[in-house]
PDB file of N, CA and C in Angstrom:
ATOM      1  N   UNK A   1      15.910  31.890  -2.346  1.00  0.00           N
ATOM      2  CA  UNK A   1      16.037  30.511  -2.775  1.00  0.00           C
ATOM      3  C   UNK A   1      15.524  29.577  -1.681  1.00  0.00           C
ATOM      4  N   UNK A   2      14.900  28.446  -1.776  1.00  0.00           N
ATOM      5  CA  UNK A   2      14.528  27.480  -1.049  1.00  0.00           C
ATOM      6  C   UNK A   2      15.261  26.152  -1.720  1.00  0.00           C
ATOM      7  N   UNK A   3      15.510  25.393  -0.230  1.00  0.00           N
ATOM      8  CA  UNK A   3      16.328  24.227  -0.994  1.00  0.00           C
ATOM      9  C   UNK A   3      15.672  23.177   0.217  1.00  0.00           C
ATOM     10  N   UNK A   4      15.521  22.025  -1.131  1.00  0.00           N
ATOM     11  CA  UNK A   4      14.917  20.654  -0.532  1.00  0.00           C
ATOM     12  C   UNK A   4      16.065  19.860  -0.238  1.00  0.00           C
ATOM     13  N   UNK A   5      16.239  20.000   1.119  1.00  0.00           N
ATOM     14  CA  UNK A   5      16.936  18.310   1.458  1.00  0.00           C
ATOM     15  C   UNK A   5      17.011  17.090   1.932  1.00  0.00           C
ATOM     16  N   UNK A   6      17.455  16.251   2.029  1.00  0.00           N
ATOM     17  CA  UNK A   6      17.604  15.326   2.610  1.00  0.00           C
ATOM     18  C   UNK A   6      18.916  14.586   3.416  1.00  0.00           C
ATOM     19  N   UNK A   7      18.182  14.997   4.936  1.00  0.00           N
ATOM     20  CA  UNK A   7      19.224  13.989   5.650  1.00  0.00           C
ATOM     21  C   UNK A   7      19.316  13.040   6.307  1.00  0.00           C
ATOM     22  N   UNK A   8      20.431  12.082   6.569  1.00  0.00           N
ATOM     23  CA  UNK A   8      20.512  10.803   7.275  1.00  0.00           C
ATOM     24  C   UNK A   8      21.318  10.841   8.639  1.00  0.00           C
ATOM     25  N   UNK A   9      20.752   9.807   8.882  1.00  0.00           N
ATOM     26  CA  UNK A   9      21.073   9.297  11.241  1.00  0.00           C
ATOM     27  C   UNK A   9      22.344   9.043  10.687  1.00  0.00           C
ATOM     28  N   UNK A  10      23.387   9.872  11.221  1.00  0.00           N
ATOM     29  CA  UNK A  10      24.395   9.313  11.326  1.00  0.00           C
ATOM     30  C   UNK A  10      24.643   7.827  12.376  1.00  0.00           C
ATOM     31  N   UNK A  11      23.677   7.840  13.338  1.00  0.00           N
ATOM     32  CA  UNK A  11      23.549   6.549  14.122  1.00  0.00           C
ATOM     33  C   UNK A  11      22.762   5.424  13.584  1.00  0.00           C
ATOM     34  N   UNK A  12      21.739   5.778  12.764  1.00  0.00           N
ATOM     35  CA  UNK A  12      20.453   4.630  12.571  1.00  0.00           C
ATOM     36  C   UNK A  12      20.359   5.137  10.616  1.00  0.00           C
ATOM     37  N   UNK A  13      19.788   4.393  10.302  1.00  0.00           N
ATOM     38  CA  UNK A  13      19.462   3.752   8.800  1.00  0.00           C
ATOM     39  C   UNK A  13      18.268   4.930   8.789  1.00  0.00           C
ATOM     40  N   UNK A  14      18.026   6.378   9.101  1.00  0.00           N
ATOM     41  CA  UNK A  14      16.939   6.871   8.792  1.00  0.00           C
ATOM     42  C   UNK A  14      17.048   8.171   7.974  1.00  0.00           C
ATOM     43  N   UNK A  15      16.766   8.639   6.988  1.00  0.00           N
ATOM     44  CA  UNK A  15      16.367   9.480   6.116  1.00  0.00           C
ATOM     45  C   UNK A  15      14.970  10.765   6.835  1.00  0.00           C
ATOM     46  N   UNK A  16      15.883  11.997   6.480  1.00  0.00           N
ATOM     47  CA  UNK A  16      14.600  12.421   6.382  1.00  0.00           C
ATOM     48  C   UNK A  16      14.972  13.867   5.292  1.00  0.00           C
ATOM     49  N   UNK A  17      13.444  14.167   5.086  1.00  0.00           N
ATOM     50  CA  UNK A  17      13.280  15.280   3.593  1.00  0.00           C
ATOM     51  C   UNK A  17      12.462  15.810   3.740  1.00  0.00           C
ATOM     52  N   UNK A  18      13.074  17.378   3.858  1.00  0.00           N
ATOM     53  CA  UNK A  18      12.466  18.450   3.994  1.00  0.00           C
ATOM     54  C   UNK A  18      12.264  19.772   3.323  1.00  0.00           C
ATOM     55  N   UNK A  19      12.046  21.089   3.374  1.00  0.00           N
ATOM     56  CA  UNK A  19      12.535  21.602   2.214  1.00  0.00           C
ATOM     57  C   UNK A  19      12.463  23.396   3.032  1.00  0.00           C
ATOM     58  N   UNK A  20      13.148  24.581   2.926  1.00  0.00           N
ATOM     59  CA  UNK A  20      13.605  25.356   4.031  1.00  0.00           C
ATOM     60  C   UNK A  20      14.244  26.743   3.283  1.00  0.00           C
ATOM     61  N   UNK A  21      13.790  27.792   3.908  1.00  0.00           N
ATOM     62  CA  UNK A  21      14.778  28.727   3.506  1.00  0.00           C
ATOM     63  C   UNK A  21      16.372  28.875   3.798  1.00  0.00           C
ATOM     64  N   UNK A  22      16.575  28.359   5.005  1.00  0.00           N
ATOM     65  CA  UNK A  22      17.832  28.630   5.821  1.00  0.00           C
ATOM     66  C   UNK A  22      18.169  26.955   5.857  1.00  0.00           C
ATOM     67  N   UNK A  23      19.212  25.951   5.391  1.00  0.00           N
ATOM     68  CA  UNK A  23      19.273  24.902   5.644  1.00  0.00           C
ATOM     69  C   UNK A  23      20.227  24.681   6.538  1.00  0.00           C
ATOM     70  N   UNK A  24      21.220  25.655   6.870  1.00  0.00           N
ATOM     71  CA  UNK A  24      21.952  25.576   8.120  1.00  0.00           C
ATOM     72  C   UNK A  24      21.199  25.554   8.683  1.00  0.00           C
ATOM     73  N   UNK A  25      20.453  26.777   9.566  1.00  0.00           N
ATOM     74  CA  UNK A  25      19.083  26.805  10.496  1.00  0.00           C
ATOM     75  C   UNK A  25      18.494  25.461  10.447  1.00  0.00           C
ATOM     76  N   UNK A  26      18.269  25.187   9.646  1.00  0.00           N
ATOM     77  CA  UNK A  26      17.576  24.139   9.693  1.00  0.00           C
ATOM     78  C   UNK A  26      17.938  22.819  10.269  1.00  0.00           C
ATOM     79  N   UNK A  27      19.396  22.721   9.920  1.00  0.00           N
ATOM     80  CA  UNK A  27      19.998  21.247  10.076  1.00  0.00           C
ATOM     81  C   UNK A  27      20.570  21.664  11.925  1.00  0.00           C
ATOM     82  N   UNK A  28      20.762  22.656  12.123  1.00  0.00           N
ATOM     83  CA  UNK A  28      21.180  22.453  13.443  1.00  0.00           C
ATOM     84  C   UNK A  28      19.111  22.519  14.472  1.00  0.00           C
ATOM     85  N   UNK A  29      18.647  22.996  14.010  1.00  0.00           N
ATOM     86  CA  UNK A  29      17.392  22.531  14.488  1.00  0.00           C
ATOM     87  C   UNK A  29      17.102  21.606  14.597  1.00  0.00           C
ATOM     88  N   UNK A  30      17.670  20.136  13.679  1.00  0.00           N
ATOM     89  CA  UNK A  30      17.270  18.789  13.770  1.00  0.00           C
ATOM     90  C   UNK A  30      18.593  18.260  15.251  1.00  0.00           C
ATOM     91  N   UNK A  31      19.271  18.768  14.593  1.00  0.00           N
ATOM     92  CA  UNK A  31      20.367  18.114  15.827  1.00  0.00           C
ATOM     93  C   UNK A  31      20.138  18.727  16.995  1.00  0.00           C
ATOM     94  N   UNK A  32      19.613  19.741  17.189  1.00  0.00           N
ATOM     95  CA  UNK A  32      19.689  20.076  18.775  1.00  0.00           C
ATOM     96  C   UNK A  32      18.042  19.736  19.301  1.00  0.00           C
ATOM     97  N   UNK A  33      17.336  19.046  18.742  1.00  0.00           N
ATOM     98  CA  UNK A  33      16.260  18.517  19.233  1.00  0.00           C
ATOM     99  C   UNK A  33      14.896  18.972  19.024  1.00  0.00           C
ATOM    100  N   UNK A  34      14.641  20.034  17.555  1.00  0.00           N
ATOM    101  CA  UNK A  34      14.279  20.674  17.938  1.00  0.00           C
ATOM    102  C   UNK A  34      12.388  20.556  17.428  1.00  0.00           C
ATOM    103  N   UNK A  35      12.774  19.506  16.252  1.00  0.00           N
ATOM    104  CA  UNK A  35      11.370  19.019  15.543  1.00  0.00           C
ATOM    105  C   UNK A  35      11.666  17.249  15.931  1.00  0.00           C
ATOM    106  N   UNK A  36      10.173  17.561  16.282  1.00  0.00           N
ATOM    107  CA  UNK A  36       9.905  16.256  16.814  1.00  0.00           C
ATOM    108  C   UNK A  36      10.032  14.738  16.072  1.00  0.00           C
ATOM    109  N   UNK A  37       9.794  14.726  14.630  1.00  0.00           N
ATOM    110  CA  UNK A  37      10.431  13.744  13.808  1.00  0.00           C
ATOM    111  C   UNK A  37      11.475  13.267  13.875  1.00  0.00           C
ATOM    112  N   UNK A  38      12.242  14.208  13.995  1.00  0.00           N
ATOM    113  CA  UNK A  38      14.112  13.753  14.080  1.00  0.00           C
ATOM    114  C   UNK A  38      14.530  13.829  15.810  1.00  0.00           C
ATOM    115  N   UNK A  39      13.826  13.993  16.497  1.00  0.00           N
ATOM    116  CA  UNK A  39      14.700  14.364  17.914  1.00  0.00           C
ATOM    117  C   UNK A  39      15.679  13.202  18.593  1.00  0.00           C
ATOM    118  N   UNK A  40      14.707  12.108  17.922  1.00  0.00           N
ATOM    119  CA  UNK A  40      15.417  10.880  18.609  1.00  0.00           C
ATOM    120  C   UNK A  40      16.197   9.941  17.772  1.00  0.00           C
ATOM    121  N   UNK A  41      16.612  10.666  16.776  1.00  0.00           N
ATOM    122  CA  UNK A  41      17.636  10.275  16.007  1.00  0.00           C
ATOM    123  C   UNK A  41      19.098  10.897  15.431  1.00  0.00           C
ATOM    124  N   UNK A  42      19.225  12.200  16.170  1.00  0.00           N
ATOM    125  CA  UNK A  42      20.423  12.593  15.782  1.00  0.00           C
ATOM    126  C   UNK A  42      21.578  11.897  16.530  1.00  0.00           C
ATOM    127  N   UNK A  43      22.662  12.668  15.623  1.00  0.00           N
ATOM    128  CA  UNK A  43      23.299  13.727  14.913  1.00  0.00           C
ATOM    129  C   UNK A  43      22.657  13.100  13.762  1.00  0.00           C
ATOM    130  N   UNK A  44      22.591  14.527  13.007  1.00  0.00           N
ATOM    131  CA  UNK A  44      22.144  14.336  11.168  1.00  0.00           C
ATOM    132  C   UNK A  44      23.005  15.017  10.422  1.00  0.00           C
ATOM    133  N   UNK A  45      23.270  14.536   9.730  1.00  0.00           N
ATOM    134  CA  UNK A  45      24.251  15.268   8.185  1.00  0.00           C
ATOM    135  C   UNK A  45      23.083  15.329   7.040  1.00  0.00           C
ATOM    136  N   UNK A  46      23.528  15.947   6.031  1.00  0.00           N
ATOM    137  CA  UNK A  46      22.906  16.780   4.420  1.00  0.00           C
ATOM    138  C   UNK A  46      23.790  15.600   3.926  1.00  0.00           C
ATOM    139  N   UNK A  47      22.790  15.128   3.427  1.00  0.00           N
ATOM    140  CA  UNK A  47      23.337  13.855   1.852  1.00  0.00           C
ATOM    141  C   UNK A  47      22.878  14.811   0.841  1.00  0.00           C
ATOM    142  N   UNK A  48      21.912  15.668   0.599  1.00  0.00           N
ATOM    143  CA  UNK A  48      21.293  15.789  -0.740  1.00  0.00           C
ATOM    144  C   UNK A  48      21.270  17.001  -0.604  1.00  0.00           C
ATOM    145  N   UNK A  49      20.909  17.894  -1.559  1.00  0.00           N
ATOM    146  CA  UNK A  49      20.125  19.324  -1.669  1.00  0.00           C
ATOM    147  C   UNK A  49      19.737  19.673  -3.230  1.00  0.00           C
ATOM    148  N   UNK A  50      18.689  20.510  -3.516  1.00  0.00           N
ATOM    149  CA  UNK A  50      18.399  20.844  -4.288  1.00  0.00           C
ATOM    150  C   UNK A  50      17.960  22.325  -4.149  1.00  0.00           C
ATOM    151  N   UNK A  51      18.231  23.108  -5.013  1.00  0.00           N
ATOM    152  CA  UNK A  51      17.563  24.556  -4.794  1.00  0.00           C
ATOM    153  C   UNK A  51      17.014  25.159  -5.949  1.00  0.00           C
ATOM    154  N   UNK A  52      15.438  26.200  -5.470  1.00  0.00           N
ATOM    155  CA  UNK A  52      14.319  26.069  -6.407  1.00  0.00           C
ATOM    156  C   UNK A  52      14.094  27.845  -5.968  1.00  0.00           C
ATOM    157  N   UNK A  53      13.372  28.475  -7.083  1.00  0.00           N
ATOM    158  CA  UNK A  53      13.138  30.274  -6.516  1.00  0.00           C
ATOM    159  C   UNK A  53      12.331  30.026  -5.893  1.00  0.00           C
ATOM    160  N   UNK A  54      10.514  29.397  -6.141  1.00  0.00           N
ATOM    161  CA  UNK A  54       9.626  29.532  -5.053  1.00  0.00           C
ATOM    162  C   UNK A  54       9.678  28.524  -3.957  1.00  0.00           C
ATOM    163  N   UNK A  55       9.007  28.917  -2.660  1.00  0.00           N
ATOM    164  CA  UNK A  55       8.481  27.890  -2.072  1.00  0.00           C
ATOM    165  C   UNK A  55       7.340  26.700  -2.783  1.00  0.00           C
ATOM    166  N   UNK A  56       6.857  27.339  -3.693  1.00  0.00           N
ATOM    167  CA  UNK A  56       5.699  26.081  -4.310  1.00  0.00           C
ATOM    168  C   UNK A  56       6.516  25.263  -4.871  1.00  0.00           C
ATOM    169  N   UNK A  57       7.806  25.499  -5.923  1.00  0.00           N
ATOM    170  CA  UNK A  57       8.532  24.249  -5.844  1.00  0.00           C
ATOM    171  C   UNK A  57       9.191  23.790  -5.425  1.00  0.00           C
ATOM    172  N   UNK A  58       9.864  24.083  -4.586  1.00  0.00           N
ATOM    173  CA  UNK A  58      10.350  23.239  -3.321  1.00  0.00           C
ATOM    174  C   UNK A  58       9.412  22.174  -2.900  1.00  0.00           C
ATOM    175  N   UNK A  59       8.367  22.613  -2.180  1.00  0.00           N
ATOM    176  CA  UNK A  59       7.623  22.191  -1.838  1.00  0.00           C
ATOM    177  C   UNK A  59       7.306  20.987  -2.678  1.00  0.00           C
ATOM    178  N   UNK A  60       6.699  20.736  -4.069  1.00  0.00           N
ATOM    179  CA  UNK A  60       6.082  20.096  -4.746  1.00  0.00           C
ATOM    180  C   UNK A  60       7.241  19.027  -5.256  1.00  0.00           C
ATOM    181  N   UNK A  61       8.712  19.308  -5.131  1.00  0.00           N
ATOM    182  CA  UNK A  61       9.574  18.373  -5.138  1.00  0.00           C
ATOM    183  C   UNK A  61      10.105  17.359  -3.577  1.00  0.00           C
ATOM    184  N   UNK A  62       9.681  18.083  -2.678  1.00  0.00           N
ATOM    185  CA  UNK A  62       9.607  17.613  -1.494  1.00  0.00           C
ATOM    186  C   UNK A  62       8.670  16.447  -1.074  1.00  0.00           C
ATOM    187  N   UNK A  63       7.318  17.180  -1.882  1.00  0.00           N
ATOM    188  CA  UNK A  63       6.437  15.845  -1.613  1.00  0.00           C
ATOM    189  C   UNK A  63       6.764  14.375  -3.144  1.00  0.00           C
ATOM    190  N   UNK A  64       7.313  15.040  -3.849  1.00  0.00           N
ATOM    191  CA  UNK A  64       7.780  13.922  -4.661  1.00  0.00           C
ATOM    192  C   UNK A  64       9.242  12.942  -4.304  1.00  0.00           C
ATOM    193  N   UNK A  65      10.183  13.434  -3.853  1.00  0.00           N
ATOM    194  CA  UNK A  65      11.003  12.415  -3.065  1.00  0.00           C
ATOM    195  C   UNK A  65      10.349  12.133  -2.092  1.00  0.00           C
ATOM    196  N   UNK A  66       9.542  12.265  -1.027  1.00  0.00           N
ATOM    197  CA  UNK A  66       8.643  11.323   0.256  1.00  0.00           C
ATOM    198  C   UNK A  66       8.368  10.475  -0.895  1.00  0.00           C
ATOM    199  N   UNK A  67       7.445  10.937  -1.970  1.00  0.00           N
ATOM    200  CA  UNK A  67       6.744   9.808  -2.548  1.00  0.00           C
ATOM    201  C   UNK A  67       7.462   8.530  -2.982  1.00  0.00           C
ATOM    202  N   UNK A  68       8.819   8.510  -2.661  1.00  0.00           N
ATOM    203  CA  UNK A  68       9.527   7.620  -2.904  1.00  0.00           C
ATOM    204  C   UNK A  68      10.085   7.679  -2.355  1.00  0.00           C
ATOM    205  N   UNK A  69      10.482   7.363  -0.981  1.00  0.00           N
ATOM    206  CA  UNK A  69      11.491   7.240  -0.081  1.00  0.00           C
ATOM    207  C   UNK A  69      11.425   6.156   0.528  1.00  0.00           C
ATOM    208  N   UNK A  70      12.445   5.550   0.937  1.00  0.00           N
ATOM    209  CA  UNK A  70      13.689   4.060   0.834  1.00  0.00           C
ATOM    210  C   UNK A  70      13.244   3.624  -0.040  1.00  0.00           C
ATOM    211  N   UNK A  71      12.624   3.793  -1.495  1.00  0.00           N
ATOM    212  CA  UNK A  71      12.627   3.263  -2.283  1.00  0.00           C
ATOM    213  C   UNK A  71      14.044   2.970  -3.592  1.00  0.00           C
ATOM    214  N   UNK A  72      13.955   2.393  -4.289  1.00  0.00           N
ATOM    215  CA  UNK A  72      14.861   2.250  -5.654  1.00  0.00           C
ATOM    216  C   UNK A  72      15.162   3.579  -5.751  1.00  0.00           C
ATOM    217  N   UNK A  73      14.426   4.332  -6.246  1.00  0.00           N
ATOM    218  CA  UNK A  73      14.233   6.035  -6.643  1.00  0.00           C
ATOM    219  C   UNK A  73      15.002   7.005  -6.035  1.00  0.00           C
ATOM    220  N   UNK A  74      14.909   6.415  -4.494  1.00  0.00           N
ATOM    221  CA  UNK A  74      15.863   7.276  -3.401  1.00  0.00           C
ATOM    222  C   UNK A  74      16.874   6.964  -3.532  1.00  0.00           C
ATOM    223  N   UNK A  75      17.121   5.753  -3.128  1.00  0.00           N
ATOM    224  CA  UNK A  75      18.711   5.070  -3.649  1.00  0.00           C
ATOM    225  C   UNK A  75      19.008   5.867  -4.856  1.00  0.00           C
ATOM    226  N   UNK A  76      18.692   5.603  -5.923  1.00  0.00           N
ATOM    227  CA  UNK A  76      18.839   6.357  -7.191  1.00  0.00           C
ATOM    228  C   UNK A  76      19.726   7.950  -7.086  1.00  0.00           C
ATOM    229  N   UNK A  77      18.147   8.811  -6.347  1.00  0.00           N
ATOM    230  CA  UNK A  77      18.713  10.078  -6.302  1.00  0.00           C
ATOM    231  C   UNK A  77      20.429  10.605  -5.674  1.00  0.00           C
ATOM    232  N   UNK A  78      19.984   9.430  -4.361  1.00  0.00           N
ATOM    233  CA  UNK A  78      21.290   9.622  -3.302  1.00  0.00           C
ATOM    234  C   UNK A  78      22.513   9.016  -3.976  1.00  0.00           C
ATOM    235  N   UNK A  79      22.694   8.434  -5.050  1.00  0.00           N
ATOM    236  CA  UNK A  79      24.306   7.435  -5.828  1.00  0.00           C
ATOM    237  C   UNK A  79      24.071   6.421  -4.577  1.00  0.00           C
ATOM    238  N   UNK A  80      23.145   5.618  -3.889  1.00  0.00           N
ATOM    239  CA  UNK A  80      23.307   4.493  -3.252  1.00  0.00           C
ATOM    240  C   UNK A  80      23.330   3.169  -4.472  1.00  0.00           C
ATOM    241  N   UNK A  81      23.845   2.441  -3.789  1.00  0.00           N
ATOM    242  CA  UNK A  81      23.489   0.820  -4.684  1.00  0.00           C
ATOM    243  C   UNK A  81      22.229   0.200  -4.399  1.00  0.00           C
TER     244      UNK A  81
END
């Protein structure tokens, strides 16, 4: 299974969405510094997840939430106002 998520700065207003075999692995990789996108914004928590059999859709839903991110749409997905 692959699962697309999305997480937020527990310090700062920032989102990010990715998509992963291992999302533990994954989420402690963002917090301990480990991809350069997020390094200077942790701690991060999982607001979202979704899980898909291939990597191609993961993937292809991954680039469709970017395609809308801080948008209405995101709000939407996440239950924000």
């Amino acid at each position: 299974m692959y699962t697309v998520y999305i997480l937020k700065s527990i310090n700062k207003k920032r989102y990010y969405i990715g998509c992963t075999k291992d999302v533990k692995r994954r989420l402690k990789e963002h917090n301990e510094g480990k991809t350069r996108s997020t390094k200077g914004h942790a701690p991060w928590r999982i607001v979202y997840t979704e899980e898909y059999d291939t990597s191609s859709e993961a993937f292809k839903r991954e680039k469709e939430i970017k395609s809308y991110k801080s948008g209405i749409k995101l709000k939407k997905l996440l239950g924000l106002k």
